[in-house]
Protein backbone atom coordinates (compact mmCIF):
# COMPACT_ATOMS: atom_id res chain seq x y z
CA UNK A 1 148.36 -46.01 -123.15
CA UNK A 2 146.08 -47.46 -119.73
CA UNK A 3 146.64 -50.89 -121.25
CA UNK A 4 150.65 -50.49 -121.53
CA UNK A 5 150.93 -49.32 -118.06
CA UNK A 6 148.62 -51.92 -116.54
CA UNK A 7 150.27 -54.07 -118.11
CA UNK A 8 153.48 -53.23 -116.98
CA UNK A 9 152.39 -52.65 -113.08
CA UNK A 10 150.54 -56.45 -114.10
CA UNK A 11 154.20 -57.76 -114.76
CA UNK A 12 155.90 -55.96 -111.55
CA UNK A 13 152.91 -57.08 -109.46
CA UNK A 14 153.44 -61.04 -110.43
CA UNK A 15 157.42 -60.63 -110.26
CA UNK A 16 157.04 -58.89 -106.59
CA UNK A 17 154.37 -62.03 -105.82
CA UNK A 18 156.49 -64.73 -106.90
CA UNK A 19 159.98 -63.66 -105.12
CA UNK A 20 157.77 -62.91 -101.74
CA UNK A 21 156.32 -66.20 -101.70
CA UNK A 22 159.90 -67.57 -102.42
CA UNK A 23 161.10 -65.49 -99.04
CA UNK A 24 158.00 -66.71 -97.34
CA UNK A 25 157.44 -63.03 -96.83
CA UNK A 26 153.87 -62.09 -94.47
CA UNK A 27 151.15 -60.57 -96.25
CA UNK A 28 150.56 -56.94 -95.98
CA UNK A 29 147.01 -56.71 -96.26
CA UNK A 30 145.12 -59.82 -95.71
CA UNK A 31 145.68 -61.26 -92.04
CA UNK A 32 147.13 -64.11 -91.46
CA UNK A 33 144.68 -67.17 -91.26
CA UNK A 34 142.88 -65.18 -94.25
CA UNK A 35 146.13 -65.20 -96.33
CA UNK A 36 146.21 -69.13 -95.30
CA UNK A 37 142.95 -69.61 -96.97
CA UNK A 38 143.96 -67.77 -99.91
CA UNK A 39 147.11 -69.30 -99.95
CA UNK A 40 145.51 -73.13 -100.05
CA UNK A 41 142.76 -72.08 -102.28
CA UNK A 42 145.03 -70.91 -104.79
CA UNK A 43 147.30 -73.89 -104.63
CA UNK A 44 143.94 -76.42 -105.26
CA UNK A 45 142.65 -74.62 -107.61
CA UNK A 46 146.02 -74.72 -110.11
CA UNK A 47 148.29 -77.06 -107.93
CA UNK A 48 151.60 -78.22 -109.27
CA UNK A 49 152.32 -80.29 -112.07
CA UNK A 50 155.07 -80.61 -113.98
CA UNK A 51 154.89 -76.87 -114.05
CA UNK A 52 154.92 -74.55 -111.06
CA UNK A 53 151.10 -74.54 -109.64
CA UNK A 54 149.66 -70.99 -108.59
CA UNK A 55 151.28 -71.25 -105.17
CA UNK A 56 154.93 -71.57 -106.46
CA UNK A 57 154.00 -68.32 -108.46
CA UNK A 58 152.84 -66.45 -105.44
CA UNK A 59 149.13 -65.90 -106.55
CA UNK A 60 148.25 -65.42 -103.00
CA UNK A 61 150.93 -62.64 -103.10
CA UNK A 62 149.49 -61.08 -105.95
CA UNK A 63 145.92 -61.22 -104.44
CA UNK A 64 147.46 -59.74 -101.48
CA UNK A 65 149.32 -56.65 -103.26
CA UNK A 66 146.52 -56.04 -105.31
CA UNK A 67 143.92 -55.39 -102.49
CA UNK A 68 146.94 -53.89 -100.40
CA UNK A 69 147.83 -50.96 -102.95
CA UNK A 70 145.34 -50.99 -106.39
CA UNK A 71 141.82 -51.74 -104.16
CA UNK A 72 139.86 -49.14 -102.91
CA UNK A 73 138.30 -49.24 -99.26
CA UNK A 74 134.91 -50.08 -100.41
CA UNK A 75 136.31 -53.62 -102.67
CA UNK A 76 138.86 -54.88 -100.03
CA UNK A 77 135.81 -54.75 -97.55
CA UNK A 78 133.60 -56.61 -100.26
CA UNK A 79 136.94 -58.87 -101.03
CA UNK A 80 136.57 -59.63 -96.89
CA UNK A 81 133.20 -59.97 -96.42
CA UNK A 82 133.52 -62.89 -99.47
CA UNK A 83 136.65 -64.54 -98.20
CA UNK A 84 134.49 -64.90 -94.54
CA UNK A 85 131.48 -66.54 -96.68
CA UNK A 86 133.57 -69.03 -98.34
CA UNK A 87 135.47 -69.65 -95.40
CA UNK A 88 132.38 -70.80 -93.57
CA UNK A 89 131.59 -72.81 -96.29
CA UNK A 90 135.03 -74.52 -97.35
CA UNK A 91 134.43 -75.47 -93.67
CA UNK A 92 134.05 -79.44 -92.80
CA UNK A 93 130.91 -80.81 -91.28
CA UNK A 94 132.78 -81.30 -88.00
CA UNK A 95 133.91 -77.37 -88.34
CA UNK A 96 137.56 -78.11 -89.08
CA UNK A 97 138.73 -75.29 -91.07
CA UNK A 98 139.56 -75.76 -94.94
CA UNK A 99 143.21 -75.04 -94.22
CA UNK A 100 143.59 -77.63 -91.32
CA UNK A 101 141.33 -80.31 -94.17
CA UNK A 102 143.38 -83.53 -95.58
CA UNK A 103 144.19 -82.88 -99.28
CA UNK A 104 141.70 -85.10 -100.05
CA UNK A 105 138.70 -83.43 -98.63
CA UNK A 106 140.29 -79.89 -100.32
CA UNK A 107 139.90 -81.36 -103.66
């Protein structure tokens, strides 16, 4: 019975994700320049193809929602703490940011 639910909140969760990133809506829980990173990490990771890549679908939405309303105090701090790690090291050797970085030096 767990599984049909999650499933179902799964479902809502990724329909909720992909019309907020169609409204360009702000993110409730991360702040902003960390929703950026999430934003372009999701879209290198699975970037368009002929199909919709993960930003099109709103994974950084759904990332976002998740820690916002499912994640309890104790994960969306560990969830932070990460996303500052990675940050410093997605960073460039001249310290320009992984968000500001050409495509190229993303990939």
């Amino acid at each position: 019975m767990g599984g049909a639910i999650a499933a179902a909140q799964l479902s809502t969760f990724m329909s909720r994700a992909a019309s907020a990133a169609a409204a360009g809506e702000p993110p409730a829980f991360f702040e902003p320049d960390q929703f950026a990173l999430i934003e372009r990490i999701v879209d290198e990771m699975i970037p368009e193809t002929d199909t919709p890549g993960a930003h099109a679908l709103g994974v950084h939405h759904f990332f976002d929602f998740m820690l916002d309303e499912w994640a309890a105090p104790e994960r969306q701090a560990r969830y932070i703490s990460g996303l500052e790690q990675l940050d410093a090291e997605l960073n460039g050797p001249d310290g320009e940011s992984f968000v500001d970085q050409a495509p190229e030096k993303k990939h």
